[in-house]
C-alpha atoms as a PDB file:
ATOM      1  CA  UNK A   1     -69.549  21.666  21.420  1.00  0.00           C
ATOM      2  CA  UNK A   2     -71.827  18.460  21.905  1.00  0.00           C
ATOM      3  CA  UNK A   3     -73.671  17.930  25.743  1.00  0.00           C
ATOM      4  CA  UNK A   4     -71.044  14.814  25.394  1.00  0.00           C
ATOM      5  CA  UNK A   5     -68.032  16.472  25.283  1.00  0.00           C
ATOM      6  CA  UNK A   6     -69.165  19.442  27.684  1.00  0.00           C
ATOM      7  CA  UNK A   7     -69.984  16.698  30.013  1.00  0.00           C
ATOM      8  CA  UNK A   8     -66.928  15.411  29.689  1.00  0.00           C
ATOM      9  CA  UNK A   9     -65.080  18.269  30.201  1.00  0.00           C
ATOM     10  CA  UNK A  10     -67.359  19.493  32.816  1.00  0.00           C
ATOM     11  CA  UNK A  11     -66.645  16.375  34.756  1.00  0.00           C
ATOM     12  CA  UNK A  12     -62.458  16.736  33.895  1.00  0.00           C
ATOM     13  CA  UNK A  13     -63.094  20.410  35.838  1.00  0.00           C
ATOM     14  CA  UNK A  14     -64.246  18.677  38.850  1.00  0.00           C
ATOM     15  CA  UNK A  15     -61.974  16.026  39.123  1.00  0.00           C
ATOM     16  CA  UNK A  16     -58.686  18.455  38.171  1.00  0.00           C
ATOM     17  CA  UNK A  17     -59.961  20.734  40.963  1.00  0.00           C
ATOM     18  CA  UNK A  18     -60.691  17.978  43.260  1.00  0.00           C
ATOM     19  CA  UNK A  19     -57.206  16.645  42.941  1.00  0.00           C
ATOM     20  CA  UNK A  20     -55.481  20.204  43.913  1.00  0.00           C
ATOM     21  CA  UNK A  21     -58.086  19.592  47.075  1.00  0.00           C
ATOM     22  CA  UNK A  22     -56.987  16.253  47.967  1.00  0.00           C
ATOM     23  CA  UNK A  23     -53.117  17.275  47.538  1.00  0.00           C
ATOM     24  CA  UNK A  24     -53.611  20.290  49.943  1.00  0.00           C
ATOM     25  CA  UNK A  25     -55.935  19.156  52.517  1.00  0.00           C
ATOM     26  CA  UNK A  26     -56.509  15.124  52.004  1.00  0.00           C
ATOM     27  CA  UNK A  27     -59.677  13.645  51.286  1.00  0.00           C
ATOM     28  CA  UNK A  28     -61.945  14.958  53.971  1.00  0.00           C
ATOM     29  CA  UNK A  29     -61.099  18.671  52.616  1.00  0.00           C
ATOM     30  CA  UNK A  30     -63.423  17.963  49.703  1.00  0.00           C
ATOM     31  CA  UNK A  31     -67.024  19.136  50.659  1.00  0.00           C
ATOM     32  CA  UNK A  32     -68.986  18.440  47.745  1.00  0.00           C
ATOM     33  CA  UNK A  33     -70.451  22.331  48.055  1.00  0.00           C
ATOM     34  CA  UNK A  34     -67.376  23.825  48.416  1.00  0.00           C
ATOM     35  CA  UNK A  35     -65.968  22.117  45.698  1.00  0.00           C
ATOM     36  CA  UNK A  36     -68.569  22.891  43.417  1.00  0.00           C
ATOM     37  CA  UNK A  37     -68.406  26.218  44.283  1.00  0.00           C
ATOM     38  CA  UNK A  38     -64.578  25.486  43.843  1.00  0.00           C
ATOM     39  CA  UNK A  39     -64.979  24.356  40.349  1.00  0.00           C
ATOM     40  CA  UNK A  40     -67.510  27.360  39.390  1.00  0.00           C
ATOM     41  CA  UNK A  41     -70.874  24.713  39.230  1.00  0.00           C
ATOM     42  CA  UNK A  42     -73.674  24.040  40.918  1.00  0.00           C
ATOM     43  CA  UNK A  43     -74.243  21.597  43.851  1.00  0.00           C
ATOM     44  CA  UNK A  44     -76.896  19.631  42.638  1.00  0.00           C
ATOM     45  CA  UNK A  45     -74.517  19.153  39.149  1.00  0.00           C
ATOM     46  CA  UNK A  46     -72.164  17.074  40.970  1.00  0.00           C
ATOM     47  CA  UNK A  47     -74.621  13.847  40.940  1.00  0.00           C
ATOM     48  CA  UNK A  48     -74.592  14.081  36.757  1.00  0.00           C
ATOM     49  CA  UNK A  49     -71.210  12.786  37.204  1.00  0.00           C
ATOM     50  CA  UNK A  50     -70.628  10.839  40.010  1.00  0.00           C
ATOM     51  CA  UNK A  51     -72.929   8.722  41.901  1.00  0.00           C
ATOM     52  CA  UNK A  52     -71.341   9.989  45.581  1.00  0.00           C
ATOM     53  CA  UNK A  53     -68.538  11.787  47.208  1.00  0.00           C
ATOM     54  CA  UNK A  54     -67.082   7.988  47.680  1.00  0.00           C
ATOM     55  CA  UNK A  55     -66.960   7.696  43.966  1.00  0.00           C
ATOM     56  CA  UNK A  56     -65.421  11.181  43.904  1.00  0.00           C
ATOM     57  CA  UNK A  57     -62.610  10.360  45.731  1.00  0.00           C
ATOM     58  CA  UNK A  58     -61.846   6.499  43.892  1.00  0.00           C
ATOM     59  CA  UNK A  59     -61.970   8.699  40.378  1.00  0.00           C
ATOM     60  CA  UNK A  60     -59.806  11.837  41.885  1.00  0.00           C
ATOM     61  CA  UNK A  61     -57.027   9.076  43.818  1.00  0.00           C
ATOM     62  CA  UNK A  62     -57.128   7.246  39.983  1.00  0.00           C
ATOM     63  CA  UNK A  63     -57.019  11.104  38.127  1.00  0.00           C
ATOM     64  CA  UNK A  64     -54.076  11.996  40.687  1.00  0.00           C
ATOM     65  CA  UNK A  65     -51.462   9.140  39.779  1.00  0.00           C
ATOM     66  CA  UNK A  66     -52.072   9.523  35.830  1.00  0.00           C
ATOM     67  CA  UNK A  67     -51.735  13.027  36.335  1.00  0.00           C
ATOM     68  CA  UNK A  68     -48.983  12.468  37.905  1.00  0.00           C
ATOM     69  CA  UNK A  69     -47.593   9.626  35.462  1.00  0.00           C
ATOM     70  CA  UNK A  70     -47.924  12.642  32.962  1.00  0.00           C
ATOM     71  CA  UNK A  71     -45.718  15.160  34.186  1.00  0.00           C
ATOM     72  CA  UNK A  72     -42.981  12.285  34.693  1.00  0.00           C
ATOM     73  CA  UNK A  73     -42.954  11.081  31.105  1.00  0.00           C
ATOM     74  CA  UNK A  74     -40.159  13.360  29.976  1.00  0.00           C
ATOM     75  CA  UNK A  75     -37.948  11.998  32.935  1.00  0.00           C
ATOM     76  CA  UNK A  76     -38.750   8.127  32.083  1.00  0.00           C
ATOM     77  CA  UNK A  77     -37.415   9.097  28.081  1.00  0.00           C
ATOM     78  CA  UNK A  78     -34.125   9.931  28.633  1.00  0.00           C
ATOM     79  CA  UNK A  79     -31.768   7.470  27.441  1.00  0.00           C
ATOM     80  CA  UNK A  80     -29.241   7.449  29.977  1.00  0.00           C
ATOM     81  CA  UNK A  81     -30.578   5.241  33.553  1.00  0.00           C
ATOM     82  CA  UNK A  82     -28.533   6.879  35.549  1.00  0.00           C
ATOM     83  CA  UNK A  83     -29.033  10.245  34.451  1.00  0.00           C
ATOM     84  CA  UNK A  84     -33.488   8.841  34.792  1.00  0.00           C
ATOM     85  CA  UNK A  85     -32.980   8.046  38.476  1.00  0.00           C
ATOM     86  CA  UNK A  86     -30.544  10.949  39.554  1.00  0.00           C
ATOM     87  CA  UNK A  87     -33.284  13.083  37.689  1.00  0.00           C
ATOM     88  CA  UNK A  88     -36.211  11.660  39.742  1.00  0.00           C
ATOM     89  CA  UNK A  89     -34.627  11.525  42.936  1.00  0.00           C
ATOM     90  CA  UNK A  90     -33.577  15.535  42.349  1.00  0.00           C
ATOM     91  CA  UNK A  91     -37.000  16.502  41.325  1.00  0.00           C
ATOM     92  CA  UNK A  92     -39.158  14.190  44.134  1.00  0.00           C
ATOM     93  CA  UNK A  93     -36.724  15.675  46.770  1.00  0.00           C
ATOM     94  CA  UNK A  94     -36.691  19.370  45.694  1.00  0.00           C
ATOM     95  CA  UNK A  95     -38.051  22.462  47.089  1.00  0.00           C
ATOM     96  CA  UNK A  96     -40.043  22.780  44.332  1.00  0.00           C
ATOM     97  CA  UNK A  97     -42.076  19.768  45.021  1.00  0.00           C
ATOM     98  CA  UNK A  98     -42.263  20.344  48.722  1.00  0.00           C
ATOM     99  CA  UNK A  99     -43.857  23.728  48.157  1.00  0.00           C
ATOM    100  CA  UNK A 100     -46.011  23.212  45.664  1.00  0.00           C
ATOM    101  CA  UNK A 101     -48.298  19.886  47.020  1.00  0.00           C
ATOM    102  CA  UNK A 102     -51.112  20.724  44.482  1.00  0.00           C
ATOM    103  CA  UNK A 103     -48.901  19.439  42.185  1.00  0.00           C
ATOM    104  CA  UNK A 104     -46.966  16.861  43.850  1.00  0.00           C
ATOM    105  CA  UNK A 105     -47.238  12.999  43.693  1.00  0.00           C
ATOM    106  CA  UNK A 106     -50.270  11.568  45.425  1.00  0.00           C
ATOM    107  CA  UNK A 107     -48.536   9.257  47.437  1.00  0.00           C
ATOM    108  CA  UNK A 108     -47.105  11.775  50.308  1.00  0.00           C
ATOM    109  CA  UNK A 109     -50.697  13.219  50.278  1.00  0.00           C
ATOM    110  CA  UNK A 110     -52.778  10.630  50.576  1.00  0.00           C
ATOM    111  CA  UNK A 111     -50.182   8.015  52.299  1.00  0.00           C
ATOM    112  CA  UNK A 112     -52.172   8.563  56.444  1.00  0.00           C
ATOM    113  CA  UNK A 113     -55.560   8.950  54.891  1.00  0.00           C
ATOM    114  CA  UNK A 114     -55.787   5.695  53.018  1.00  0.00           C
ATOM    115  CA  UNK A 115     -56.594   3.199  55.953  1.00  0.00           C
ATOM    116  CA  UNK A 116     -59.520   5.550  56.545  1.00  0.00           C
ATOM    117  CA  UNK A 117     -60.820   5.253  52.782  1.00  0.00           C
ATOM    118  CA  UNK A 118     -63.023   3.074  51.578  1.00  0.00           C
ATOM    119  CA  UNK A 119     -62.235  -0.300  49.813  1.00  0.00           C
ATOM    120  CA  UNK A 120     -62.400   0.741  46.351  1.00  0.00           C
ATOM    121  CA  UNK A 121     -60.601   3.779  46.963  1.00  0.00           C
ATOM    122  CA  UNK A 122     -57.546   1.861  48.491  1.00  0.00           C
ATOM    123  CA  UNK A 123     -57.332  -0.598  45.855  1.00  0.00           C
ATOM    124  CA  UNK A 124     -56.799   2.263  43.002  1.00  0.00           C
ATOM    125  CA  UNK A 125     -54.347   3.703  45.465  1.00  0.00           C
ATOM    126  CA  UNK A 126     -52.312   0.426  45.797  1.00  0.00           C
ATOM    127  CA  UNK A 127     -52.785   0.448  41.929  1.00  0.00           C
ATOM    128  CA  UNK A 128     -50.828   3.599  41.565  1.00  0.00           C
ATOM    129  CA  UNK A 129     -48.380   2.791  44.218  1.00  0.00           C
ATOM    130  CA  UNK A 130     -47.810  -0.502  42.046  1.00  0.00           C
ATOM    131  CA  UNK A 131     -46.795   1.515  38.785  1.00  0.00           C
ATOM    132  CA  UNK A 132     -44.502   3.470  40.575  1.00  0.00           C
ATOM    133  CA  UNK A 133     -42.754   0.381  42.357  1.00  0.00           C
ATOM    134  CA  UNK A 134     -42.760  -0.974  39.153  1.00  0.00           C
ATOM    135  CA  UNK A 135     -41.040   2.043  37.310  1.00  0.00           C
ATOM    136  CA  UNK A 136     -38.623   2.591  39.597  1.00  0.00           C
ATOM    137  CA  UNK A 137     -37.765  -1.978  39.871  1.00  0.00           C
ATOM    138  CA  UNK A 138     -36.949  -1.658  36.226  1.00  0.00           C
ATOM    139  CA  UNK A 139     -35.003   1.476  36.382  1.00  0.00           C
ATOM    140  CA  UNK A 140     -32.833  -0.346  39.276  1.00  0.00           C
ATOM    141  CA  UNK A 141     -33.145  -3.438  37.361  1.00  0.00           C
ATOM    142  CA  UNK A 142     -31.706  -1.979  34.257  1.00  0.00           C
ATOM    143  CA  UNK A 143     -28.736  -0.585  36.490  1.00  0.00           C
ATOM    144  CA  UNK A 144     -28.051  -3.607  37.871  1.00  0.00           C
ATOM    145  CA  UNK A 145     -29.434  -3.778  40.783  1.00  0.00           C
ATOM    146  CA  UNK A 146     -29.499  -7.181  42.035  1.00  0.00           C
ATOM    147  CA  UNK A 147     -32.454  -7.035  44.211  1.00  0.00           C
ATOM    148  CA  UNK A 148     -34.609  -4.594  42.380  1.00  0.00           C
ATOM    149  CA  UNK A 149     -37.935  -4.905  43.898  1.00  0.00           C
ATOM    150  CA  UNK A 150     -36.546  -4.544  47.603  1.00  0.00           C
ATOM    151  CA  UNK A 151     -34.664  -1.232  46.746  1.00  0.00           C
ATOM    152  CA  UNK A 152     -37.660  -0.209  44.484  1.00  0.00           C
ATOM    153  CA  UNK A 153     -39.874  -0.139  47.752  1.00  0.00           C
ATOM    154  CA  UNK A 154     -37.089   1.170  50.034  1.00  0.00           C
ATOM    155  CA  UNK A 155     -36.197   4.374  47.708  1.00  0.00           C
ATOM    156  CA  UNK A 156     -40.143   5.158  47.277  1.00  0.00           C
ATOM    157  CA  UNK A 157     -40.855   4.934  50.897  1.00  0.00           C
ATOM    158  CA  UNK A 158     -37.516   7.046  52.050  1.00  0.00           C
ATOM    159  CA  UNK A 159     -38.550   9.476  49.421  1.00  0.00           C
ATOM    160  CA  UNK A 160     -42.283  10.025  50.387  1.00  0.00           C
ATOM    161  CA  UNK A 161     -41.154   9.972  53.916  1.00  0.00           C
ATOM    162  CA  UNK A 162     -38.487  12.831  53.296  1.00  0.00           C
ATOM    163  CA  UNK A 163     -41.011  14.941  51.202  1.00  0.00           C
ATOM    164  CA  UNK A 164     -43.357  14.394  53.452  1.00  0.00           C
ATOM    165  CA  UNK A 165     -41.493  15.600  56.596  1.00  0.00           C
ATOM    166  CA  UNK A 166     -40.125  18.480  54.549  1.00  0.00           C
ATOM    167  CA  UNK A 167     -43.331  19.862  53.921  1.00  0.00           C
ATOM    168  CA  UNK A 168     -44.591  19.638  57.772  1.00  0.00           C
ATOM    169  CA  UNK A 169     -41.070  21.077  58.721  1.00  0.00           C
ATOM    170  CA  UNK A 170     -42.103  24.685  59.865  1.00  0.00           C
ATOM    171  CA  UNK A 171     -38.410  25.453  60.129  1.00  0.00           C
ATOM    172  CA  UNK A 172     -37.378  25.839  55.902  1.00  0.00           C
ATOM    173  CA  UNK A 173     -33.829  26.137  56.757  1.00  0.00           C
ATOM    174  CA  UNK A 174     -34.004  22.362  58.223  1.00  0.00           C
ATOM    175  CA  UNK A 175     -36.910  20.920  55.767  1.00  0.00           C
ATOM    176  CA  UNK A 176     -34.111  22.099  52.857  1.00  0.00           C
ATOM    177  CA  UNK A 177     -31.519  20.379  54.957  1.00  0.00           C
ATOM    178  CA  UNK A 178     -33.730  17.318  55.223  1.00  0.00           C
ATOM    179  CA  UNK A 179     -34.179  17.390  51.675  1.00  0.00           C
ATOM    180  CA  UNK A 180     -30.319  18.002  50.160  1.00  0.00           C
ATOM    181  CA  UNK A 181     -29.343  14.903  52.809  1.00  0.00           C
ATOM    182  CA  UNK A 182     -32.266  12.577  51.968  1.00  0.00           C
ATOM    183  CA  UNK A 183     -31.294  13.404  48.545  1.00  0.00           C
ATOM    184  CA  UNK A 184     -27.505  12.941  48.617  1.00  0.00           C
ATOM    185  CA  UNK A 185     -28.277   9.604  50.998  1.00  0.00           C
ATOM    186  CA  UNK A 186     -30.251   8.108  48.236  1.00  0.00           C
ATOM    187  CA  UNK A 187     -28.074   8.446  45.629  1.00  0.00           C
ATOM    188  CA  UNK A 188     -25.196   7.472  47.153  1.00  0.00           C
ATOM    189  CA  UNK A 189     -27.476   4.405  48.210  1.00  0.00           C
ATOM    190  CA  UNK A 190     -28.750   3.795  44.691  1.00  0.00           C
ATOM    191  CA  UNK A 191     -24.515   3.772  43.343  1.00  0.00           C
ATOM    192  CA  UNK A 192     -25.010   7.596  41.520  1.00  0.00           C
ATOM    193  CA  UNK A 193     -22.631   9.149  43.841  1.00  0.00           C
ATOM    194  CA  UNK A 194     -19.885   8.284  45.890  1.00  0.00           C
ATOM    195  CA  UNK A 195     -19.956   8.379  50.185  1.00  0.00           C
ATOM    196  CA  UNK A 196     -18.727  11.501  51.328  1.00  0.00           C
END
């Protein structure tokens, strides 16, 4: 392997474990030491790939939402619309998701923190935020949703709400009842299912 490409991947390692950081403990859980340590490196490597813990967090928040982009590409290929958003709004509003934030979409994680961050880092937030809006308008769009955009933002913000009270729900039996309802809600909102 070339010092290029073990650079590269030496850098990846930081950033992947940086990411499971940020989605358990938000941005001021990464020490640059401990996450070093973290990543198996040394502290004094971290400056041969990013300038300061600052840029740290703009490339992690950027890493988090392609990441994340990623794992949803199988949902966004299925043919059927319908069967696209009733998939999403399962998965973003399922146990599974709630329990495993290391994982999980950025948004939820990062959503308080961001005011806090600097500049940089909120713009590649927004950024991400923006793709997903977008995603979802022309999902809604393409099930003919008259006003796409104000549903798109509506349906993201219920559903990073829910997730995000479900996972600081002590009580599980409620957080899954928060979860099935928000779920149920939304599609019925969205036309997928009918009102009970």
């Amino acid at each position: 392997m070339d010092k290029q490409s073990h650079k590269a991947r030496t850098r990846q390692r930081i950033l992947d474990e940086a990411a499971r950081v940020m989605r358990e403990c938000g941005t001021e859980g990464i020490g640059v030491a401990a996450l070093m340590k973290r990543a198996g490196l040394t502290h004094g490597g971290f400056y041969a790939h990013f300038d300061s813990r600052e840029a740290l967090v703009q490339a992690v928040i950027s890493e988090m939402f392609a990441d994340s982009a990623q794992r949803m590409q199988p949902l966004w290929q299925q043919s059927d619309p319908a069967q696209r958003l009733r998939t999403l709004i399962n998965y973003y509003l399922s146990e599974a998701h709630r329990d495993a934030p290391a994982e999980g979409c950025p948004v939820p994680a990062l959503v308080s923190e961001v005011g806090h961050l600097p500049e940089e880092a909120k713009v590649v937030f927004a950024q991400g935020v923006a793709s997903l809006l977008q995603r979802l308008r022309d999902l809604l769009a393409e099930l003919g949703h008259g006003d796409s955009e104000a549903l798109a933002s509506s349906l993201l913000a219920e559903m990073v709400g829910a997730l995000a009270l479900a996972r600081a729900c002590p009580d599980k039996t409620r957080s899954d009842a928060m979860l099935a309802h928000s779920r149920q809600l939304l599609k019925q909102r969205t036309g997928l299912e009918d009102a009970a």
